[in-house]
PDB file of N, CA and C in Angstrom:
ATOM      1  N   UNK A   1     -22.179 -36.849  -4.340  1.00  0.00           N
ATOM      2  CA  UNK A   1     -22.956 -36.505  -3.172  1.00  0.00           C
ATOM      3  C   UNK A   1     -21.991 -36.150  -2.044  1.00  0.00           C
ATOM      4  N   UNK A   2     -22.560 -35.393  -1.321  1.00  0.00           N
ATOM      5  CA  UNK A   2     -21.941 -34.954   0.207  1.00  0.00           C
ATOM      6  C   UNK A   2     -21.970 -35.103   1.343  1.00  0.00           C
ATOM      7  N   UNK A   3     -21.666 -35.552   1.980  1.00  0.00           N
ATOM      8  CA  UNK A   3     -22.072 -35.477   3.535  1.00  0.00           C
ATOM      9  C   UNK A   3     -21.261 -34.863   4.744  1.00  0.00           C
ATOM     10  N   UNK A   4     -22.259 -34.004   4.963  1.00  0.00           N
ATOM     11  CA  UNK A   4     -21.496 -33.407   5.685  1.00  0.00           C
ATOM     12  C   UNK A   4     -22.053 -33.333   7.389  1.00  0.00           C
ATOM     13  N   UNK A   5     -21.388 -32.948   8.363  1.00  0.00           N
ATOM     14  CA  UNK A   5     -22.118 -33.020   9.707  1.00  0.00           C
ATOM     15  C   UNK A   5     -21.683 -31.420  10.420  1.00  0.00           C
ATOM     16  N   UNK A   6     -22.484 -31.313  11.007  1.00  0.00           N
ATOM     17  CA  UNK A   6     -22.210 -29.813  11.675  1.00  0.00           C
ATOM     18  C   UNK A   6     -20.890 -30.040  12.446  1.00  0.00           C
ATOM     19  N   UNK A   7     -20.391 -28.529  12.908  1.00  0.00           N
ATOM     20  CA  UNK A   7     -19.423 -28.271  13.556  1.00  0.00           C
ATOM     21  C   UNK A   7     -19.557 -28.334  14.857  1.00  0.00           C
ATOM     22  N   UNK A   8     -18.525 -28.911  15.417  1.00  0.00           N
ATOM     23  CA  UNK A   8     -18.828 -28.979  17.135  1.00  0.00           C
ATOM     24  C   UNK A   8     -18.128 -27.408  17.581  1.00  0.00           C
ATOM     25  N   UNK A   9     -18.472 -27.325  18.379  1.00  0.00           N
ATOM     26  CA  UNK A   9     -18.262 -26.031  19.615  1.00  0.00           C
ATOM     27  C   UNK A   9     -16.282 -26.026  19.226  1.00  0.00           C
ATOM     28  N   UNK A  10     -15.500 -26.968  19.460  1.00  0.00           N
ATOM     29  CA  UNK A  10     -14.290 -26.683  19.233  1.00  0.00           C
ATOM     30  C   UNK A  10     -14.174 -26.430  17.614  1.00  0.00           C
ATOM     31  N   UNK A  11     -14.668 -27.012  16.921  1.00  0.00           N
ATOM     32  CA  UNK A  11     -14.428 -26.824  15.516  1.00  0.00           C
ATOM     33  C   UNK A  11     -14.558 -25.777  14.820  1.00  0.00           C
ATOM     34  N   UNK A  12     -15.678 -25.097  15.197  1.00  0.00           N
ATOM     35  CA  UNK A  12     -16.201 -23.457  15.040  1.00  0.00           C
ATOM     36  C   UNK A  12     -14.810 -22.777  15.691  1.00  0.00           C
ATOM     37  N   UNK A  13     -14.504 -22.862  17.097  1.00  0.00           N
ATOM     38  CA  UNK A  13     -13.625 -21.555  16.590  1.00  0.00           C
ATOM     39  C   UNK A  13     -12.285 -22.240  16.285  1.00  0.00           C
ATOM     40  N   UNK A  14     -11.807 -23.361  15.849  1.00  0.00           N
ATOM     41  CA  UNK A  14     -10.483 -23.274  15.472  1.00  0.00           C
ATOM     42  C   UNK A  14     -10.933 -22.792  14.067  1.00  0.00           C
ATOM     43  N   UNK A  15     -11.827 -22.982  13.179  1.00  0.00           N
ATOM     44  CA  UNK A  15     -11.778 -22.659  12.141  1.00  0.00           C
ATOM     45  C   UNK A  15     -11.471 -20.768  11.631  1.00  0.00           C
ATOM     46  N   UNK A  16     -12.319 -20.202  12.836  1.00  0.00           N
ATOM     47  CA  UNK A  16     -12.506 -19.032  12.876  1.00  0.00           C
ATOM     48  C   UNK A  16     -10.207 -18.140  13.210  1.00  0.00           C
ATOM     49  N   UNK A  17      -9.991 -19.338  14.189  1.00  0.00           N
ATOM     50  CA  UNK A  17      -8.156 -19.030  14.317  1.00  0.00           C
ATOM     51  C   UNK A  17      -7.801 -18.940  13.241  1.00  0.00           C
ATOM     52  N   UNK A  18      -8.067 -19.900  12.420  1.00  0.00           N
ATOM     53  CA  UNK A  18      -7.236 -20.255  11.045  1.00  0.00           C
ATOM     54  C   UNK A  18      -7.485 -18.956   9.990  1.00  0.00           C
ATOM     55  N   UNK A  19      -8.737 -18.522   9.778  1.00  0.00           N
ATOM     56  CA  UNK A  19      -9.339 -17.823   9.269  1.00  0.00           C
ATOM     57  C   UNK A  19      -8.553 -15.717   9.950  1.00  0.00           C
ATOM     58  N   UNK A  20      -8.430 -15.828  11.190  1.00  0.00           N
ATOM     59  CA  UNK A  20      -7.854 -14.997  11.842  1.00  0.00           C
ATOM     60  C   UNK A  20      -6.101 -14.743  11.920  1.00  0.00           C
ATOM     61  N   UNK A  21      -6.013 -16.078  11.509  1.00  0.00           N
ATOM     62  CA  UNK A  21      -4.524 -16.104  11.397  1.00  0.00           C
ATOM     63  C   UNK A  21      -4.118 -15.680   9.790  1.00  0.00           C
ATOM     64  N   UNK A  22      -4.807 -16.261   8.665  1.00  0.00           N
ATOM     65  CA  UNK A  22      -4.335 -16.071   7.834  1.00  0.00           C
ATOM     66  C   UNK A  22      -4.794 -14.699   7.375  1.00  0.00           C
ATOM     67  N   UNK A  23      -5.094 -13.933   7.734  1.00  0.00           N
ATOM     68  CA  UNK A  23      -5.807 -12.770   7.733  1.00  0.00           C
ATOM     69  C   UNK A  23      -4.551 -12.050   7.808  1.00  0.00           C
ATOM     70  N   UNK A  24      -4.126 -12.247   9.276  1.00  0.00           N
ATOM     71  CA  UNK A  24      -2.770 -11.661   9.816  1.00  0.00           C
ATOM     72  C   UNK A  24      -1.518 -11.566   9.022  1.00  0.00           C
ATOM     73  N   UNK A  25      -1.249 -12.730   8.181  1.00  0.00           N
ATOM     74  CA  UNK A  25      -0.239 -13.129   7.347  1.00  0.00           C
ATOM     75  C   UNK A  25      -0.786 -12.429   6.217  1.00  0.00           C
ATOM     76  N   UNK A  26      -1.641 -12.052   5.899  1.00  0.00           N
ATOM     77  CA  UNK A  26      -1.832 -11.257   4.706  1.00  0.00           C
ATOM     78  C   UNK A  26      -1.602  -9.813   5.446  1.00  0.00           C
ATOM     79  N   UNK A  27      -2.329  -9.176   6.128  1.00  0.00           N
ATOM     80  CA  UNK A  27      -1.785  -8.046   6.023  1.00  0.00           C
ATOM     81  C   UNK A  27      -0.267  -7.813   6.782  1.00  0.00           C
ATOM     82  N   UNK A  28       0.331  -8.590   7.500  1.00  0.00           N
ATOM     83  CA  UNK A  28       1.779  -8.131   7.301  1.00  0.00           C
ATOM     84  C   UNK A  28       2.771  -8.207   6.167  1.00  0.00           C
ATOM     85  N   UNK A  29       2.141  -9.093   5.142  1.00  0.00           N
ATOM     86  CA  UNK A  29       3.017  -8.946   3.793  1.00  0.00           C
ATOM     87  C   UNK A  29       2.737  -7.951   3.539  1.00  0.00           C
ATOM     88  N   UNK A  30       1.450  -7.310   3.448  1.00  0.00           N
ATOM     89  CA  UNK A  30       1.263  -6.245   3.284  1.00  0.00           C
ATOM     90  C   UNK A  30       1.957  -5.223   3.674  1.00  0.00           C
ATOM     91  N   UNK A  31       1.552  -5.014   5.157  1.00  0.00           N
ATOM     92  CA  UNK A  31       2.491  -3.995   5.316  1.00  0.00           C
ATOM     93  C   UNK A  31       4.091  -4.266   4.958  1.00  0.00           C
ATOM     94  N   UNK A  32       4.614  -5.079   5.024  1.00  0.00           N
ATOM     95  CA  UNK A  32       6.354  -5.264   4.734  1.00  0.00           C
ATOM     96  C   UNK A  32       6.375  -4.774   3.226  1.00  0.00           C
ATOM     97  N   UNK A  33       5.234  -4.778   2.648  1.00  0.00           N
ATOM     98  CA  UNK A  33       5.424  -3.998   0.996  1.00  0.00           C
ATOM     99  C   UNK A  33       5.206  -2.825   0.868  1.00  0.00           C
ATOM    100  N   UNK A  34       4.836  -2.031   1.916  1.00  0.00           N
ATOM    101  CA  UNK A  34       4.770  -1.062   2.283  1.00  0.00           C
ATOM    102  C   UNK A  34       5.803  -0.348   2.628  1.00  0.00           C
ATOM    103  N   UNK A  35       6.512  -0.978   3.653  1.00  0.00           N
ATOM    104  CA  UNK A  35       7.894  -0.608   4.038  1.00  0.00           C
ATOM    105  C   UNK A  35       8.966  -0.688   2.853  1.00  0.00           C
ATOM    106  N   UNK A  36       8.545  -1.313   1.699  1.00  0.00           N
ATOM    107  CA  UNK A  36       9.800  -1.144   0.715  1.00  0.00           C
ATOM    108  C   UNK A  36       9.565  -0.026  -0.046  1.00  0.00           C
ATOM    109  N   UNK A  37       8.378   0.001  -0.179  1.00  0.00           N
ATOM    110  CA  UNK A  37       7.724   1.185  -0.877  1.00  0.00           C
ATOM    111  C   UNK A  37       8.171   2.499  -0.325  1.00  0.00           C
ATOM    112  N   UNK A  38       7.918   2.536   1.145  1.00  0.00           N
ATOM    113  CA  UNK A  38       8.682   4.265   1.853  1.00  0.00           C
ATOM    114  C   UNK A  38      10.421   4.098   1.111  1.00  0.00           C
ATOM    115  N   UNK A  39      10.771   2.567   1.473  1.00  0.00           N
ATOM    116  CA  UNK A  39      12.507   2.511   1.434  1.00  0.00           C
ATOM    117  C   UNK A  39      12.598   3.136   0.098  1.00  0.00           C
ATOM    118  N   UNK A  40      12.040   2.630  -0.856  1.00  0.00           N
ATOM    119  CA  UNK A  40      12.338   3.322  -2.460  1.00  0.00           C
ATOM    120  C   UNK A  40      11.903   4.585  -2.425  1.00  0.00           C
ATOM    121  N   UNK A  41      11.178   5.046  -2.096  1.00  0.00           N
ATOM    122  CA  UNK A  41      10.762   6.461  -2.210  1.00  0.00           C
ATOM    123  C   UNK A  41      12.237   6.707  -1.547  1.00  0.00           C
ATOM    124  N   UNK A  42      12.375   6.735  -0.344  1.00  0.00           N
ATOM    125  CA  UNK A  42      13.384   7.671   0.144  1.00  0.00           C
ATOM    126  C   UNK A  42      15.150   7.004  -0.978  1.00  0.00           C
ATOM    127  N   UNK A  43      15.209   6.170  -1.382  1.00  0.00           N
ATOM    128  CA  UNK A  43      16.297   5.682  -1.906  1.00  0.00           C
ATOM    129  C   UNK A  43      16.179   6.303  -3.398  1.00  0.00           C
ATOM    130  N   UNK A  44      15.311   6.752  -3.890  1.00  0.00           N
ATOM    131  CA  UNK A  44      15.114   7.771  -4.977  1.00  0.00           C
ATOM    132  C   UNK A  44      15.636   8.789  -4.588  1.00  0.00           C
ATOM    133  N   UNK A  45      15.130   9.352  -3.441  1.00  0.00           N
ATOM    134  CA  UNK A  45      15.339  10.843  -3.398  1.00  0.00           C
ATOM    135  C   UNK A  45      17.149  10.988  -2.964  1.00  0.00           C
ATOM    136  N   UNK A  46      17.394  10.131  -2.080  1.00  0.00           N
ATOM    137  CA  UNK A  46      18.730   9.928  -2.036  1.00  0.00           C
ATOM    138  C   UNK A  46      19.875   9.707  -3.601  1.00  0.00           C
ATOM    139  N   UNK A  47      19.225   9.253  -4.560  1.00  0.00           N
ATOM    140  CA  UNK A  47      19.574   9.062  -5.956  1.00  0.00           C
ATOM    141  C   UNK A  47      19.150  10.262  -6.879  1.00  0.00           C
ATOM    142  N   UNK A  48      18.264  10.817  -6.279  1.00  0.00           N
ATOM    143  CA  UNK A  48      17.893  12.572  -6.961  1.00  0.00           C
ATOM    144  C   UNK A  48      17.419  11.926  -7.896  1.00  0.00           C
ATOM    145  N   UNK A  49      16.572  10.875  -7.759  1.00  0.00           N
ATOM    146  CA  UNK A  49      15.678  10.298  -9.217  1.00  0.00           C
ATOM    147  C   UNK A  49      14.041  10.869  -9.144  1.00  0.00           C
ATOM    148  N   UNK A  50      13.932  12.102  -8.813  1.00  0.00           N
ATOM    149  CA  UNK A  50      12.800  12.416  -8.901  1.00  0.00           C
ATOM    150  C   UNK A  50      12.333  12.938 -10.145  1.00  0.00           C
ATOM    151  N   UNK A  51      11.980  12.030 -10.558  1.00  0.00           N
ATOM    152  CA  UNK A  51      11.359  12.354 -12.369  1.00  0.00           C
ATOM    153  C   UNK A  51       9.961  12.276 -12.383  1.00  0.00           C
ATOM    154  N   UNK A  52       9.165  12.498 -13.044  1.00  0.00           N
ATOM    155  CA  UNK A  52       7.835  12.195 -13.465  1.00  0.00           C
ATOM    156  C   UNK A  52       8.041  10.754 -13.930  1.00  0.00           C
ATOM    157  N   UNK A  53       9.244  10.122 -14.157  1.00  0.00           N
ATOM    158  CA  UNK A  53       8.400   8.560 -14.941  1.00  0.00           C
ATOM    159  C   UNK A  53       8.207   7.940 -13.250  1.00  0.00           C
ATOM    160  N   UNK A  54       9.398   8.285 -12.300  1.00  0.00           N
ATOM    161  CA  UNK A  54       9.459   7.517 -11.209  1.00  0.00           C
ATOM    162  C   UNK A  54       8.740   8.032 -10.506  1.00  0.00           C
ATOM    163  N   UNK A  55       7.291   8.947 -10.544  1.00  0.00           N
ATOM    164  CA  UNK A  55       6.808   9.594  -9.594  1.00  0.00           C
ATOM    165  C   UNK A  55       5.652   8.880 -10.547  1.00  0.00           C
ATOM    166  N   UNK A  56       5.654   8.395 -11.720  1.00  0.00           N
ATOM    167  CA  UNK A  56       4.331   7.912 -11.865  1.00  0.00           C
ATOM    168  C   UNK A  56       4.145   6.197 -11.644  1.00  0.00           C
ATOM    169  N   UNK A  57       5.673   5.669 -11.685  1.00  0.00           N
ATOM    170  CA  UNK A  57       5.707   4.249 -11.186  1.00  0.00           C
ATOM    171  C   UNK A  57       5.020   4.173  -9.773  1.00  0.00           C
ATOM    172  N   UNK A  58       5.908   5.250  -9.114  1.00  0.00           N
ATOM    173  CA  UNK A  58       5.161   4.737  -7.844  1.00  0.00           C
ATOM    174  C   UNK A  58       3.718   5.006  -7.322  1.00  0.00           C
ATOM    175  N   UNK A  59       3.035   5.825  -8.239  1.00  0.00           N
ATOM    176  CA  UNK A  59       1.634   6.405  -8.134  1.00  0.00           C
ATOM    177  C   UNK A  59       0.996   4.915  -8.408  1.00  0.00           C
ATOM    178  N   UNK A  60       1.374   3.847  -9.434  1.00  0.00           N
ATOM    179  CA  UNK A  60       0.736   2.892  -9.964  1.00  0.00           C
ATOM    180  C   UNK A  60       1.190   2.062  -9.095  1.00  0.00           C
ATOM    181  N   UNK A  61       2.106   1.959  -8.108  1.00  0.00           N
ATOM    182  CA  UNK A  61       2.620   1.285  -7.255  1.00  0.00           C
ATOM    183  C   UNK A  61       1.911   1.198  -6.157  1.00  0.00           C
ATOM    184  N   UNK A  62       1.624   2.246  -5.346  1.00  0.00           N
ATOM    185  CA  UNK A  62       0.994   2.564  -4.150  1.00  0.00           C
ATOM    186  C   UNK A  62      -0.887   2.444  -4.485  1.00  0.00           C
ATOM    187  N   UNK A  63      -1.078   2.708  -5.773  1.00  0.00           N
ATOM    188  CA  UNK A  63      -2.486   2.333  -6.033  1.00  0.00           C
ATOM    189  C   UNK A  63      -2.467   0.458  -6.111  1.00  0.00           C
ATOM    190  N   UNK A  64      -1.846  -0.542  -6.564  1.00  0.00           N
ATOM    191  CA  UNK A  64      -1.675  -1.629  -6.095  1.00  0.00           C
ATOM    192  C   UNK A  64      -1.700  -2.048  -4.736  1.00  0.00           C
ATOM    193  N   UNK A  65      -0.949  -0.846  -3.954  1.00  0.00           N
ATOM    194  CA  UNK A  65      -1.387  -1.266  -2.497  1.00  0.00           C
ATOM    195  C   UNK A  65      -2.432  -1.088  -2.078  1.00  0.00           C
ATOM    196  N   UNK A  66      -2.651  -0.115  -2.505  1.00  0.00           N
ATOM    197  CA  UNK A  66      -4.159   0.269  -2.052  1.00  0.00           C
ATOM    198  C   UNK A  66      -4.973  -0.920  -2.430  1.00  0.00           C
ATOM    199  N   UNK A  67      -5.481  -1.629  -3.656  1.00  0.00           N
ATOM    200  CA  UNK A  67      -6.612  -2.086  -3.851  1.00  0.00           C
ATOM    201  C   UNK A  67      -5.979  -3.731  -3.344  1.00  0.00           C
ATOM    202  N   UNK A  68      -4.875  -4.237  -2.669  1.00  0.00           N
ATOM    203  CA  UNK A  68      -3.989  -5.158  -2.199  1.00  0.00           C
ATOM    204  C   UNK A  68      -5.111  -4.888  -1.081  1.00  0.00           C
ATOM    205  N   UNK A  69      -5.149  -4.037   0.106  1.00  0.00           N
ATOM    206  CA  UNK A  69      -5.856  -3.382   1.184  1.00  0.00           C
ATOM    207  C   UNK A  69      -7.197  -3.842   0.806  1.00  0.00           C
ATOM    208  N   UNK A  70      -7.512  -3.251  -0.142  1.00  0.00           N
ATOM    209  CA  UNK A  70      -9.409  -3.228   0.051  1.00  0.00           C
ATOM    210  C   UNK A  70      -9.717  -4.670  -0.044  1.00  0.00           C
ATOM    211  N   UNK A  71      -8.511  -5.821  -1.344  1.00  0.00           N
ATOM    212  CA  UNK A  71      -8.639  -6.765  -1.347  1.00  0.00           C
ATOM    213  C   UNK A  71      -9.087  -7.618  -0.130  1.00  0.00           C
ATOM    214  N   UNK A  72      -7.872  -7.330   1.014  1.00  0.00           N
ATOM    215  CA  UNK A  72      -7.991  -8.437   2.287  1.00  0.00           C
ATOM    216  C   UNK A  72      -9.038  -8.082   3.143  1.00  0.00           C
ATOM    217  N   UNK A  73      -9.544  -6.766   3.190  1.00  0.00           N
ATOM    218  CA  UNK A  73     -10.593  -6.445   4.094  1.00  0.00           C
ATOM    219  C   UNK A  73     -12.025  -6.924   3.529  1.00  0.00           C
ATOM    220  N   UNK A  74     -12.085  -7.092   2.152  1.00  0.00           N
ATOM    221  CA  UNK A  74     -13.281  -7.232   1.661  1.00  0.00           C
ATOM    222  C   UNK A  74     -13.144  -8.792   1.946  1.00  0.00           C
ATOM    223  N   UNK A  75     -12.092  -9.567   2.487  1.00  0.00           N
ATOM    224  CA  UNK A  75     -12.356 -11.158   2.602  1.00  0.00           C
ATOM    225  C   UNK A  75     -12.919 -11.265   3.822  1.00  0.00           C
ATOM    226  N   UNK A  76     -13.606 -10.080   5.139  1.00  0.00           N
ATOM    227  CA  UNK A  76     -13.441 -10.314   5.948  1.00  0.00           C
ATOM    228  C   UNK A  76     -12.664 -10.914   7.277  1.00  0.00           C
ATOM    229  N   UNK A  77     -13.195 -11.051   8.453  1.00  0.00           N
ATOM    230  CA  UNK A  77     -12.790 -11.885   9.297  1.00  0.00           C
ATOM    231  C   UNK A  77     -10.990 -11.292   9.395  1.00  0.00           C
ATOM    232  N   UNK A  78     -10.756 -10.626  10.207  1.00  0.00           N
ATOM    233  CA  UNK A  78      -9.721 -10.207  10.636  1.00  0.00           C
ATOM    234  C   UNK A  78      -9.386  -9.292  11.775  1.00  0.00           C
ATOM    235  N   UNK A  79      -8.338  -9.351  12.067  1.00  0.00           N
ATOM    236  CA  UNK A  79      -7.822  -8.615  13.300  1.00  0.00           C
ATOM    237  C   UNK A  79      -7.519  -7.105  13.534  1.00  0.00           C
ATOM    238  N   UNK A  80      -8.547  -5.983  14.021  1.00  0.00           N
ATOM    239  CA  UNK A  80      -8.804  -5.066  13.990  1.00  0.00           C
ATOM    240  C   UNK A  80      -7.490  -4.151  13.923  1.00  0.00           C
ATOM    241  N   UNK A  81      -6.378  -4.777  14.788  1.00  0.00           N
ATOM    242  CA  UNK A  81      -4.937  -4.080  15.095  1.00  0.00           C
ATOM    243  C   UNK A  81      -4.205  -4.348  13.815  1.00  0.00           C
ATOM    244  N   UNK A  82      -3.569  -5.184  13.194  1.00  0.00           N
ATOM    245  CA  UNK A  82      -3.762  -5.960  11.951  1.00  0.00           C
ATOM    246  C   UNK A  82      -4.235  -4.740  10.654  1.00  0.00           C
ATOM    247  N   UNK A  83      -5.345  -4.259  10.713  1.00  0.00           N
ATOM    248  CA  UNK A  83      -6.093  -3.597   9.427  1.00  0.00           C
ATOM    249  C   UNK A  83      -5.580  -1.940   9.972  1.00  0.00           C
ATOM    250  N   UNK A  84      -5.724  -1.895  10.915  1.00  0.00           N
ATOM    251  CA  UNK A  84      -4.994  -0.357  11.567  1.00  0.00           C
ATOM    252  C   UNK A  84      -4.317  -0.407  11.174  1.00  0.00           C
ATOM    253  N   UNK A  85      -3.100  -1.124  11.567  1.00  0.00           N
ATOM    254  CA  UNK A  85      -1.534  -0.916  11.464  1.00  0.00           C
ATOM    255  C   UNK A  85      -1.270  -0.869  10.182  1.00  0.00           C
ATOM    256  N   UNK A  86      -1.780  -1.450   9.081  1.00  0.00           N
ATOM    257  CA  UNK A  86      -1.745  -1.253   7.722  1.00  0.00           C
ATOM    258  C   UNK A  86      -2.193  -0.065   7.275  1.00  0.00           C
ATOM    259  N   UNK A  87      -3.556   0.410   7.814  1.00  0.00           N
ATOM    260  CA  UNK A  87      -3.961   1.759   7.362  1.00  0.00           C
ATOM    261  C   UNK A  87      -3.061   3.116   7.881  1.00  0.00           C
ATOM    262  N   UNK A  88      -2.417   3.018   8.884  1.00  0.00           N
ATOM    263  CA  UNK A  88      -1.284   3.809   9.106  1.00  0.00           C
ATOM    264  C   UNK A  88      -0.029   3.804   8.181  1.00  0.00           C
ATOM    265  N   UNK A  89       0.356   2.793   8.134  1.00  0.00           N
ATOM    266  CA  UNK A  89       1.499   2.796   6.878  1.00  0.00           C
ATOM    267  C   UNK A  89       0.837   3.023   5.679  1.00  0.00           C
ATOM    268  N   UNK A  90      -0.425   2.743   5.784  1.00  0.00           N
ATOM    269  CA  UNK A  90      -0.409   3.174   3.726  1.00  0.00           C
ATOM    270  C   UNK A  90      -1.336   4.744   3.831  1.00  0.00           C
ATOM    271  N   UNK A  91      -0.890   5.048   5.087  1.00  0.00           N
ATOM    272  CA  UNK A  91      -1.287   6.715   4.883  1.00  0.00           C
ATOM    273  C   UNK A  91      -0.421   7.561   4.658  1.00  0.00           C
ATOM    274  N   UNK A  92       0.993   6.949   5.789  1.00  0.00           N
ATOM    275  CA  UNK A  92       2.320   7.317   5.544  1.00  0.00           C
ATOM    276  C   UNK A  92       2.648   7.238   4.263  1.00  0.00           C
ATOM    277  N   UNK A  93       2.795   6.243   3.268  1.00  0.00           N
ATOM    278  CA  UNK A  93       3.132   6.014   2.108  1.00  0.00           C
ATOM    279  C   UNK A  93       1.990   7.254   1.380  1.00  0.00           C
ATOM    280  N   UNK A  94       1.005   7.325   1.337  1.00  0.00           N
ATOM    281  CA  UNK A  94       0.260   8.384   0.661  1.00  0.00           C
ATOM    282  C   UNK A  94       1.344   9.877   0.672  1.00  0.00           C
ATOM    283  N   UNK A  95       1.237   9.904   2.162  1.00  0.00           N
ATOM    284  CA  UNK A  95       1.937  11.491   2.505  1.00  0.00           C
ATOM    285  C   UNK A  95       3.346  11.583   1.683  1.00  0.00           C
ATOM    286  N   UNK A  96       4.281  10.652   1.786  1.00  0.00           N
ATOM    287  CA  UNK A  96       5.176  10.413   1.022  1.00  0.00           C
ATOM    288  C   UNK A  96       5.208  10.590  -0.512  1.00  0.00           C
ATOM    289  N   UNK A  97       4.781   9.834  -0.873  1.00  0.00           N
ATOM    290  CA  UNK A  97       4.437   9.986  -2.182  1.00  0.00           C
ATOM    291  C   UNK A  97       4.136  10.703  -2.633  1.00  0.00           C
ATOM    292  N   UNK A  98       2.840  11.850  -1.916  1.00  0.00           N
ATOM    293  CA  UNK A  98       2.586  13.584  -2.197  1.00  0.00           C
ATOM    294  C   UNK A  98       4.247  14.194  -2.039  1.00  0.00           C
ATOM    295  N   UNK A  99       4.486  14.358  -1.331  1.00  0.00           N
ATOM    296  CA  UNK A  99       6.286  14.386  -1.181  1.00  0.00           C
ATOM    297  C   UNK A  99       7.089  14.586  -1.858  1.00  0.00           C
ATOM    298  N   UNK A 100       7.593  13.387  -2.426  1.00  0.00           N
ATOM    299  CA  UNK A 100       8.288  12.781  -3.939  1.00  0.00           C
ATOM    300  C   UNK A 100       7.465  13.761  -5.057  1.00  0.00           C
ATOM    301  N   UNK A 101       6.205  13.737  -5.361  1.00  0.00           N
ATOM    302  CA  UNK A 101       5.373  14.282  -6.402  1.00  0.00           C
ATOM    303  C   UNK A 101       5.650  15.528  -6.105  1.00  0.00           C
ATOM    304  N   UNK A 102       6.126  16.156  -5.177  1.00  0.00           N
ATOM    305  CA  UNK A 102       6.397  17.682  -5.367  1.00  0.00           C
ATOM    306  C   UNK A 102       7.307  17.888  -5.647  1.00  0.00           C
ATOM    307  N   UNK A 103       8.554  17.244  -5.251  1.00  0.00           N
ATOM    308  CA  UNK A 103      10.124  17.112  -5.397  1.00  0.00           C
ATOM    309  C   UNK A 103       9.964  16.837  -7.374  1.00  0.00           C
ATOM    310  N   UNK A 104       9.388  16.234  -7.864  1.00  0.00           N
ATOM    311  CA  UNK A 104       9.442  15.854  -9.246  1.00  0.00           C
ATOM    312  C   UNK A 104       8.632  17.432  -9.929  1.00  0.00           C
ATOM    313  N   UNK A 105       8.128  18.396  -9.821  1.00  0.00           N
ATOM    314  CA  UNK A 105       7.812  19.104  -9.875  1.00  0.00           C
ATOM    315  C   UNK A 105       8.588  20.525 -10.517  1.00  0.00           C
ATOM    316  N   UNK A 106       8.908  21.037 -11.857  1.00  0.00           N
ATOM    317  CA  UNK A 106       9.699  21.728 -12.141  1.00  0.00           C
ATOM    318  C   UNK A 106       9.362  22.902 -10.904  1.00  0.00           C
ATOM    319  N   UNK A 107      10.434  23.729 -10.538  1.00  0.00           N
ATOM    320  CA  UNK A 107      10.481  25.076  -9.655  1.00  0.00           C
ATOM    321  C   UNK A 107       9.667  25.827  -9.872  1.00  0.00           C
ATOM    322  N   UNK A 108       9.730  26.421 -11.016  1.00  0.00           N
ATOM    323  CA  UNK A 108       8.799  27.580 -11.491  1.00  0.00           C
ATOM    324  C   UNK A 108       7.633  27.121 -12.616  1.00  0.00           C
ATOM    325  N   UNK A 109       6.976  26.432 -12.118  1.00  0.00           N
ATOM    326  CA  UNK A 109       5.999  25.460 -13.265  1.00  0.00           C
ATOM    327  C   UNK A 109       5.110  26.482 -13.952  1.00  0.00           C
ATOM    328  N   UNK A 110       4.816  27.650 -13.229  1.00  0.00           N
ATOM    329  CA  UNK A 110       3.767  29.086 -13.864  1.00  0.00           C
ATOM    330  C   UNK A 110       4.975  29.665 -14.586  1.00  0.00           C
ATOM    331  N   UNK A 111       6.032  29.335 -14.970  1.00  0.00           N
ATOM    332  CA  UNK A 111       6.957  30.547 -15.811  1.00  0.00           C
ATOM    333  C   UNK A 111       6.005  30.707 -17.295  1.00  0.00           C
ATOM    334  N   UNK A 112       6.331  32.200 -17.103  1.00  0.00           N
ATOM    335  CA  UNK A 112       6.070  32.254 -18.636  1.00  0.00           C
ATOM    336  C   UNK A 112       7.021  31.873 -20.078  1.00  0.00           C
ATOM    337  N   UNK A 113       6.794  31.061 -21.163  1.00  0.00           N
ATOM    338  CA  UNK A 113       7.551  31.412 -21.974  1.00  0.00           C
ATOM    339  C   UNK A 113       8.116  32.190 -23.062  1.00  0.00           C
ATOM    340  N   UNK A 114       9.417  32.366 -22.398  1.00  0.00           N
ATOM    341  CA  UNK A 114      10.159  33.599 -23.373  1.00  0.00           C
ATOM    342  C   UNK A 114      10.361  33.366 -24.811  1.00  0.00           C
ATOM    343  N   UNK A 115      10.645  34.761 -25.822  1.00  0.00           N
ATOM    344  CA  UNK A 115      11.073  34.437 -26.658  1.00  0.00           C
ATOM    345  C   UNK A 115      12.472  33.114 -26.869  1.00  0.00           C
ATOM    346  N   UNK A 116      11.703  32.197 -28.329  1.00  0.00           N
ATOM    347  CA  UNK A 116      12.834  31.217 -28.332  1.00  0.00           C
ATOM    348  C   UNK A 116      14.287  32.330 -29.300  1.00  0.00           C
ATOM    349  N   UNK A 117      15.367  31.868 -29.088  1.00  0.00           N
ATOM    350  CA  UNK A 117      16.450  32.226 -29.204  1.00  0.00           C
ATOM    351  C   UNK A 117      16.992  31.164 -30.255  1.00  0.00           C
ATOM    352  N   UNK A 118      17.241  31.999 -31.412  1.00  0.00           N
ATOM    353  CA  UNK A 118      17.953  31.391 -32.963  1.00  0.00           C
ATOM    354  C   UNK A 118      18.652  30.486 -32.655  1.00  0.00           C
TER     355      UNK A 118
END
């Protein structure tokens, strides 16, 4: 059995802080995984590792962030600046990543092919 008693006037909103705070701490991990995510993209391209395997890691990478995102918002209760500031970096990371995916992209991808040679 349970017993429980209502919340007093202070109890309601510290609960609601706690709830607001840890909100916060989730999406700045967030975003800080974000920021490694641009760092590798650009530390690829600096390494001229633009391949299709590493342009599809990070496709499966940045889709983790993404549903990381929908995760914390769908828990509610959070800090409007907080869910922005995340949706800015993981737009940046989108644009990026289109980026990289072009850089991995043979030059002349419409060539026709020539006769093969003995």
């Amino acid at each position: 059995m349970l017993n429980a008693a209502p919340l007093s006037s202070g109890d309601d909103e510290q609960l609601l802080r706690i709830f607001l705070e840890d909100r916060s701490k989730q999406y700045e991990e967030l975003y800080e995984e974000c920021q490694e995510f641009l760092d590798e993209i650009a530390d690829n391209i600096k390494k001229r590792k633009t391949t299709y395997e590493e342009t599809d890691e990070l496709e499966q990478a940045f889709e983790g962030l993404e549903r990381w995102f929908q995760s914390i918002k769908g828990k509610g209760e959070g800090r409007e600046q907080d869910s922005a500031k995340v949706e800015k970096i993981l737009e940046k990371c989108r644009k990026e990543l289109a980026s990289f995916a072009e850089k991995s992209q043979p030059k002349d991808i419409n060539r026709q092919a020539g006769p093969r040679k003995p």
